[in-house]
Each structure stands twice: as structure tokens, then as C-alpha cells.
Protein backbone atom coordinates (compact mmCIF):
# COMPACT_ATOMS: atom_id res chain seq x y z
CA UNK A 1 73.76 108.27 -66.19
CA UNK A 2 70.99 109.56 -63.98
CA UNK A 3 67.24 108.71 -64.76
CA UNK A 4 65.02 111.74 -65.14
CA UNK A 5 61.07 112.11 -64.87
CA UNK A 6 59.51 114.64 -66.90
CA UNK A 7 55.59 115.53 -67.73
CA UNK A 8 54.58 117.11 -70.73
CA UNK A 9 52.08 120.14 -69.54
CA UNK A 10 49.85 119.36 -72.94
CA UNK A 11 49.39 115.86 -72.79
CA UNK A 12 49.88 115.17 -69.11
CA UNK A 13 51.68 112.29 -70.02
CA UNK A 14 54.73 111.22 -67.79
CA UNK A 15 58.32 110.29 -69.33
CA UNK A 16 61.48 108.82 -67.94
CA UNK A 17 64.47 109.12 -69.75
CA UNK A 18 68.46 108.42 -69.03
CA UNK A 19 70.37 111.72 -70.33
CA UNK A 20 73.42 113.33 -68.79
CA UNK A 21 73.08 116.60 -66.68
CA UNK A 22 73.61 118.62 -70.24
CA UNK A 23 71.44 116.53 -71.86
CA UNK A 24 68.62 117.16 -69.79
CA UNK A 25 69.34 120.81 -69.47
CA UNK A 26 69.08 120.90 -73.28
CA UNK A 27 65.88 119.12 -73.42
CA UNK A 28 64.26 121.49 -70.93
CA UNK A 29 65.38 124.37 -73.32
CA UNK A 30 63.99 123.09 -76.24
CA UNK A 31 60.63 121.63 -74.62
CA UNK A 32 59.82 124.20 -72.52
CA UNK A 33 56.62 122.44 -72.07
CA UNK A 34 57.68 119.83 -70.45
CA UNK A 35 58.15 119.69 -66.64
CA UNK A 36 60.94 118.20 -65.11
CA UNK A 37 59.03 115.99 -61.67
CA UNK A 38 61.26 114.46 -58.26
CA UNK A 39 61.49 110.61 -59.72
CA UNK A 40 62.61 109.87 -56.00
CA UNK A 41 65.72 108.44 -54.62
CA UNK A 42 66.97 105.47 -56.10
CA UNK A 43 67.89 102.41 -53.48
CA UNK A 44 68.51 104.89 -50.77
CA UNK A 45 68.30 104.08 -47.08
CA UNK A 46 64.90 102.32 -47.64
CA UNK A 47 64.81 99.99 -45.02
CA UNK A 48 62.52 97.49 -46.87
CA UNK A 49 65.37 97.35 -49.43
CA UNK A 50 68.12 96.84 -47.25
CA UNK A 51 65.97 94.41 -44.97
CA UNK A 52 66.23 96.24 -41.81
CA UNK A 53 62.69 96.53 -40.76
CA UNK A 54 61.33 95.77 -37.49
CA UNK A 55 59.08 93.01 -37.27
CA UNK A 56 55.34 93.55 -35.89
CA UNK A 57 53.76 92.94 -32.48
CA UNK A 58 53.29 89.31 -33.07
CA UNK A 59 56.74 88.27 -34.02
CA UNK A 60 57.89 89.95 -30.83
CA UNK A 61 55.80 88.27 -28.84
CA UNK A 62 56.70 85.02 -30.38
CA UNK A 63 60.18 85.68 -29.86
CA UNK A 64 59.50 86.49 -26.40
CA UNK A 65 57.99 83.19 -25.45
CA UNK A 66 60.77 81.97 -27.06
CA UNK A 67 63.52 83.99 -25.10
CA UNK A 68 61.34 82.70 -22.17
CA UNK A 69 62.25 78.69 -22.81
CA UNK A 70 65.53 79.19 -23.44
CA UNK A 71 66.96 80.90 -20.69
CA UNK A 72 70.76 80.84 -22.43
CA UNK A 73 68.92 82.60 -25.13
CA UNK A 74 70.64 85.85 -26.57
CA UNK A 75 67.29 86.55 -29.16
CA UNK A 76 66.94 90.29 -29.79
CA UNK A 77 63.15 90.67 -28.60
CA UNK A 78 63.50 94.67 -29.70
């Protein structure tokens, strides 16, 4: 069941609630002041969250001086 963000325009207080695509579609109708808000993209391709992010300027160099004693080395130095 998706996950849906909504504000309520008196209060400006911010909801989340699980409701199917009717559900939600009744809600609206019968709250017409709240405000359905983006609530994002769940687990997407967030490379923090998959663990593909590069590393900084300091690992590389590390790995370079590493790469650089081992001459059989196959280190990926990006």
C-alpha cells in the first residue's frame, strides 16, 4: 500500500498515512483542506542506500600509493 504525505492548510500540521489509491482519493474529497505534498521516492536509486558512492580525495590518494607498492595491483583508483 503506498505511503502518502498530506498537510492540513489550517493547522499546518503534516500527516503520513498508508491508504490505497481510492482511499486517498476519498480522503482528498472529504478534506478538501488538506493538501496532498511529494513524500519522495522510497529506496530509489539513492546511491548512499545501495552503497555505490565514490569515495573522497583522500581515499583515492591512499589507494593510489597503494596501487603504487603493489605493482600486480588491480585496485580501482577511480
Amino acid at each position: 500500500m503506498p505511503t502518502y504525505k498530506f498537510l492540513n492548510t489550517k493547522t499546518n500540521e503534516e500527516i503520513i498515512d498508508f491508504m490505497t489509491i481510492t482511499e486517498r482519493d476519498t480522503f482528498l474529497k472529504e478534506n478538501p483542506h488538506m493538501q496532498q505534498l511529494i513524500h519522495g521516492f522510497p529506496g530509489g536509486a539513492d546511491p548512499t542506500r545501495v552503497g555505490r558512492v565514490k569515495p573522497d580525495d583522500n581515499f583515492k590518494d591512499l589507494l593510489k600509493e597503494i596501487k603504487g607498492k603493489h605493482y600486480k595491483s588491480n585496485i580501482n583508483t577511480w
